[in-house]
N, C-alpha and C. Protein backbone atom coordinates (compact mmCIF):
# COMPACT_ATOMS: atom_id res chain seq x y z
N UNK A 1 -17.25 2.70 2.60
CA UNK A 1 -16.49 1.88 1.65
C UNK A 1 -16.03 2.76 0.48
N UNK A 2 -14.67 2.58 0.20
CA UNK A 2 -14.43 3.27 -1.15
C UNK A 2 -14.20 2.50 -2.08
N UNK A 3 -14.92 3.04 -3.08
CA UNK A 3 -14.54 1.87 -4.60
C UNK A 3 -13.09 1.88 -4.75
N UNK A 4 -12.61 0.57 -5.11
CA UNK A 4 -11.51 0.57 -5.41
C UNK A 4 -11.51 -0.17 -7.00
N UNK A 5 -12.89 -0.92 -7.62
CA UNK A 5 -12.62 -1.10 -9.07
C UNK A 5 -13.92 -1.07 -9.55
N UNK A 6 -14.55 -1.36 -10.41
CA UNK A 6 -15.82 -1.38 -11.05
C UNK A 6 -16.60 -2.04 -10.45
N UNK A 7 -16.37 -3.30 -10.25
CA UNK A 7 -17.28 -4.13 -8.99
C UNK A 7 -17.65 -3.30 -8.26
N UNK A 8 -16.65 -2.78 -7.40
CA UNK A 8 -17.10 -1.94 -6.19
C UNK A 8 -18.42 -1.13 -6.20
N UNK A 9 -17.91 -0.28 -7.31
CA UNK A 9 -19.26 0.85 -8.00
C UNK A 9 -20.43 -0.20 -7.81
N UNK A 10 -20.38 -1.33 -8.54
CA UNK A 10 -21.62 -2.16 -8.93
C UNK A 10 -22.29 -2.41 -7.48
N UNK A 11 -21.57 -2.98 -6.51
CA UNK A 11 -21.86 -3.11 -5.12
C UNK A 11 -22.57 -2.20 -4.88
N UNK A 12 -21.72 -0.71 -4.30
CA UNK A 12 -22.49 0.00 -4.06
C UNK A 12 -23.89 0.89 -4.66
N UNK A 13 -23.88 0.77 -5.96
CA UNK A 13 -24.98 1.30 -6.74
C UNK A 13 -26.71 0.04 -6.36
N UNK A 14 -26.07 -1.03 -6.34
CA UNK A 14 -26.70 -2.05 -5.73
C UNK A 14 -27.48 -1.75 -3.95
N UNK A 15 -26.65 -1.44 -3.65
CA UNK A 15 -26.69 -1.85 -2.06
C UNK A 15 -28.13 0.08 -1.90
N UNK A 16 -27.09 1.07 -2.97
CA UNK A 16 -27.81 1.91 -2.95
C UNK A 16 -29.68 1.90 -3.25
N UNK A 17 -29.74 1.00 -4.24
CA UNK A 17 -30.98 0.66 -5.16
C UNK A 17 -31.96 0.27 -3.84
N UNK A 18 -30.93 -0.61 -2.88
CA UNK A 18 -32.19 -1.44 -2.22
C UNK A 18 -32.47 -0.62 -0.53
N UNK A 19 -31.39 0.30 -0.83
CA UNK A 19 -32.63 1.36 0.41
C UNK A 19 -33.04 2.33 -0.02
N UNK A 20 -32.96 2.50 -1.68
CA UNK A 20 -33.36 4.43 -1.53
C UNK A 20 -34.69 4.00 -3.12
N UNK A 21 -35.78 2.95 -3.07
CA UNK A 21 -36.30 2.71 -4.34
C UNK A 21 -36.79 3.53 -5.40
N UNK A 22 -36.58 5.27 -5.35
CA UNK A 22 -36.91 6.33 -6.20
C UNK A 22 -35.15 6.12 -7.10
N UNK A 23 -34.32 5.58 -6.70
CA UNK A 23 -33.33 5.29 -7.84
C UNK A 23 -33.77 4.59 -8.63
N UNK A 24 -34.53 3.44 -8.77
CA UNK A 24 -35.53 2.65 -9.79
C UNK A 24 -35.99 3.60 -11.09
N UNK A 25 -36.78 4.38 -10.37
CA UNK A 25 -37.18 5.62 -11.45
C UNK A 25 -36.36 6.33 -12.13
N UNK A 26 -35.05 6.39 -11.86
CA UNK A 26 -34.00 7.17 -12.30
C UNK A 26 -33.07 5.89 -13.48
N UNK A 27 -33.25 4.69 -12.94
CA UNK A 27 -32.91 4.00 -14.05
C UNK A 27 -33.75 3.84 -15.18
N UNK A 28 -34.87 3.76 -14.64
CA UNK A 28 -35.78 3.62 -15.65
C UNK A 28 -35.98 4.28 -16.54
N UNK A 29 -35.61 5.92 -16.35
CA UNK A 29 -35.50 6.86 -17.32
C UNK A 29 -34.31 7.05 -18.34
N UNK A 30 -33.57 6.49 -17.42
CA UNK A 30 -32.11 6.58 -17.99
C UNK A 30 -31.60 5.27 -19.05
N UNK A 31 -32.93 4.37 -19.29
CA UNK A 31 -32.64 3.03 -20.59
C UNK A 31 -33.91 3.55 -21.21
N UNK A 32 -35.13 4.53 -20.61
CA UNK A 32 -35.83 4.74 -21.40
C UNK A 32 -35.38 5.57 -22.44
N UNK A 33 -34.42 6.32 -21.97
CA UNK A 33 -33.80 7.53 -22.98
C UNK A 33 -32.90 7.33 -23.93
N UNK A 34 -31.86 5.84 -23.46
CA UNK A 34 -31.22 5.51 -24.30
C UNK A 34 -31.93 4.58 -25.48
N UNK A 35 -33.14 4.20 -25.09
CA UNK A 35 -33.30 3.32 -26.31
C UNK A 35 -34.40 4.28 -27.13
N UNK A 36 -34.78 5.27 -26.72
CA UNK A 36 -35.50 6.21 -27.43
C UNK A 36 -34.26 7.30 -28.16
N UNK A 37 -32.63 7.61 -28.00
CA UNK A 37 -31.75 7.67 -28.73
C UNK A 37 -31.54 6.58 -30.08
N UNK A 38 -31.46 5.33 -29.38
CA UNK A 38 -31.16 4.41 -30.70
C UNK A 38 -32.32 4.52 -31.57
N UNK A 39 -33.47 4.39 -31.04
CA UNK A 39 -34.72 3.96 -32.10
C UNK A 39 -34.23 5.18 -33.08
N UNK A 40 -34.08 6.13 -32.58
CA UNK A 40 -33.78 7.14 -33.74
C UNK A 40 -32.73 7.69 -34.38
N UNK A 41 -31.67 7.08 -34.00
CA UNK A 41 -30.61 7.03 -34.87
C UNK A 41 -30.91 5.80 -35.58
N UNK A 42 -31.38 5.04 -35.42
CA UNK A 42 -31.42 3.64 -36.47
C UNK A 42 -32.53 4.27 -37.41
N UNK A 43 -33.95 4.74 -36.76
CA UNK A 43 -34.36 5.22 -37.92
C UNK A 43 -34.04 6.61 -38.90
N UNK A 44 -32.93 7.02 -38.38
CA UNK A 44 -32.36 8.22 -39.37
C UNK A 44 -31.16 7.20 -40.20
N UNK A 45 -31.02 6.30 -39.76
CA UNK A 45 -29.91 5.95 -40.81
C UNK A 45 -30.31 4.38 -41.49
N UNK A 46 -31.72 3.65 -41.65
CA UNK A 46 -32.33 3.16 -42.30
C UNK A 46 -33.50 3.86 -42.64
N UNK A 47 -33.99 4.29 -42.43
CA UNK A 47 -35.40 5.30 -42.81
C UNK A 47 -36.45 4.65 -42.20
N UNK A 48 -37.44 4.49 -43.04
CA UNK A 48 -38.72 3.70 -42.12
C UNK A 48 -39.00 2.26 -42.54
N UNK A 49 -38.30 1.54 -43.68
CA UNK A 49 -38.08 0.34 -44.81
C UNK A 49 -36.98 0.00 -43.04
N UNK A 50 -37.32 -0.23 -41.68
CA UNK A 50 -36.05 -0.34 -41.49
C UNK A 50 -35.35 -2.07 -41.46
N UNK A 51 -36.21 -3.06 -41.63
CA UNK A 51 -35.87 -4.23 -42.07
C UNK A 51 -34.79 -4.19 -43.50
N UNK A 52 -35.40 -3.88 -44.61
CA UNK A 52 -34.45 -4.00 -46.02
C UNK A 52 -33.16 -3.12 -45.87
N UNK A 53 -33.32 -1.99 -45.24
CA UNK A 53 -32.02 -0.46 -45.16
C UNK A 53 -31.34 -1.75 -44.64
N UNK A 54 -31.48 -2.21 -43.43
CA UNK A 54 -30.64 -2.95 -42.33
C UNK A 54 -30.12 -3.45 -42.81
N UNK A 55 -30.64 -5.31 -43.58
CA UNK A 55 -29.95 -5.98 -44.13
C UNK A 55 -28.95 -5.54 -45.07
N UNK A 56 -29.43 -4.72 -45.69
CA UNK A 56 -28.44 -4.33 -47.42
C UNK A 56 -27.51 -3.49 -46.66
N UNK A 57 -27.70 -2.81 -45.54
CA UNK A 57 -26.04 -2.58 -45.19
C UNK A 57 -25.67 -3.15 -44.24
N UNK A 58 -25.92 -4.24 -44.05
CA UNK A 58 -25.29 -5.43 -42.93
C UNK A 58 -24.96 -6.28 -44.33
N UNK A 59 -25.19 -6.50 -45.09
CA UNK A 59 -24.72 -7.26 -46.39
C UNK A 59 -23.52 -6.46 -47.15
N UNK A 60 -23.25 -5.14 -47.32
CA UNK A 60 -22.33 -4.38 -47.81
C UNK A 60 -21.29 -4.12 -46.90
N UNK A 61 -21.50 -4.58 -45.93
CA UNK A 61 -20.80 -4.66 -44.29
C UNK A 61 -20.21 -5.72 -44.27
N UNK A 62 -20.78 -7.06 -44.96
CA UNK A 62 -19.93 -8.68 -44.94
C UNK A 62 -20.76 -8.99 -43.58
N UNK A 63 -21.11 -8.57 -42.86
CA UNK A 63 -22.05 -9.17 -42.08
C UNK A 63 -23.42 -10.56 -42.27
N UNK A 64 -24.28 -10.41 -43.33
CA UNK A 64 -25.00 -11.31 -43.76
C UNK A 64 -24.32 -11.47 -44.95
N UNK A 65 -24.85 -12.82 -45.44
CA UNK A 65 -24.43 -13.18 -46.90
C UNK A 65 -25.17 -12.55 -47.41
N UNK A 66 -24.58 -12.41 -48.80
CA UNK A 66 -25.04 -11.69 -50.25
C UNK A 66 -26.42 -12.59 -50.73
N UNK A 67 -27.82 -12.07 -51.07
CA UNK A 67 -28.91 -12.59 -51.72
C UNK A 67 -28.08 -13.60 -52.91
N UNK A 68 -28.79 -15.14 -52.76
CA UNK A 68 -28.26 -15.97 -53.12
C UNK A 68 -27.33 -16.71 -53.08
N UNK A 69 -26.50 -16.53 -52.01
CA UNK A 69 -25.43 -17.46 -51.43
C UNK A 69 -25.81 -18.28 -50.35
N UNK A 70 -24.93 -19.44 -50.69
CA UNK A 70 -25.25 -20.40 -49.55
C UNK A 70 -24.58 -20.02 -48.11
């Protein structure tokens, strides 16, 4: 089968998963790594306060309301 759009890929990455199960391990590393990227870009760009950093620039962002608004 040749991919012909993104589905396709999805199919086959699928169809791949369920005869070859050492691809499991290869995903698993591959969201372990990305969320061990974010944890640390979020904590380089809130510090270790990372609740208050967050809000106050999700608030200077217009994202949350401003302390004291309804």
């Amino acid at each position: 089968m040749k991919p012909v759009n993104d589905l396709d890929y999805v199919e086959m990455y699928a169809e791949a998963l369920k005869n070859d199960n050492r691809l499991f391990a290869q995903q698993k590393e591959l969201i372990d790594s990305q969320m061990q990227a974010s944890s640390s870009l979020f904590r380089n760009m809130f510090g270790e306060d990372f609740a208050t950093e967050a809000r106050m620039y999700l608030r200077k962002r217009g994202v949350l309301k401003p302390l004291g608004a309804e």
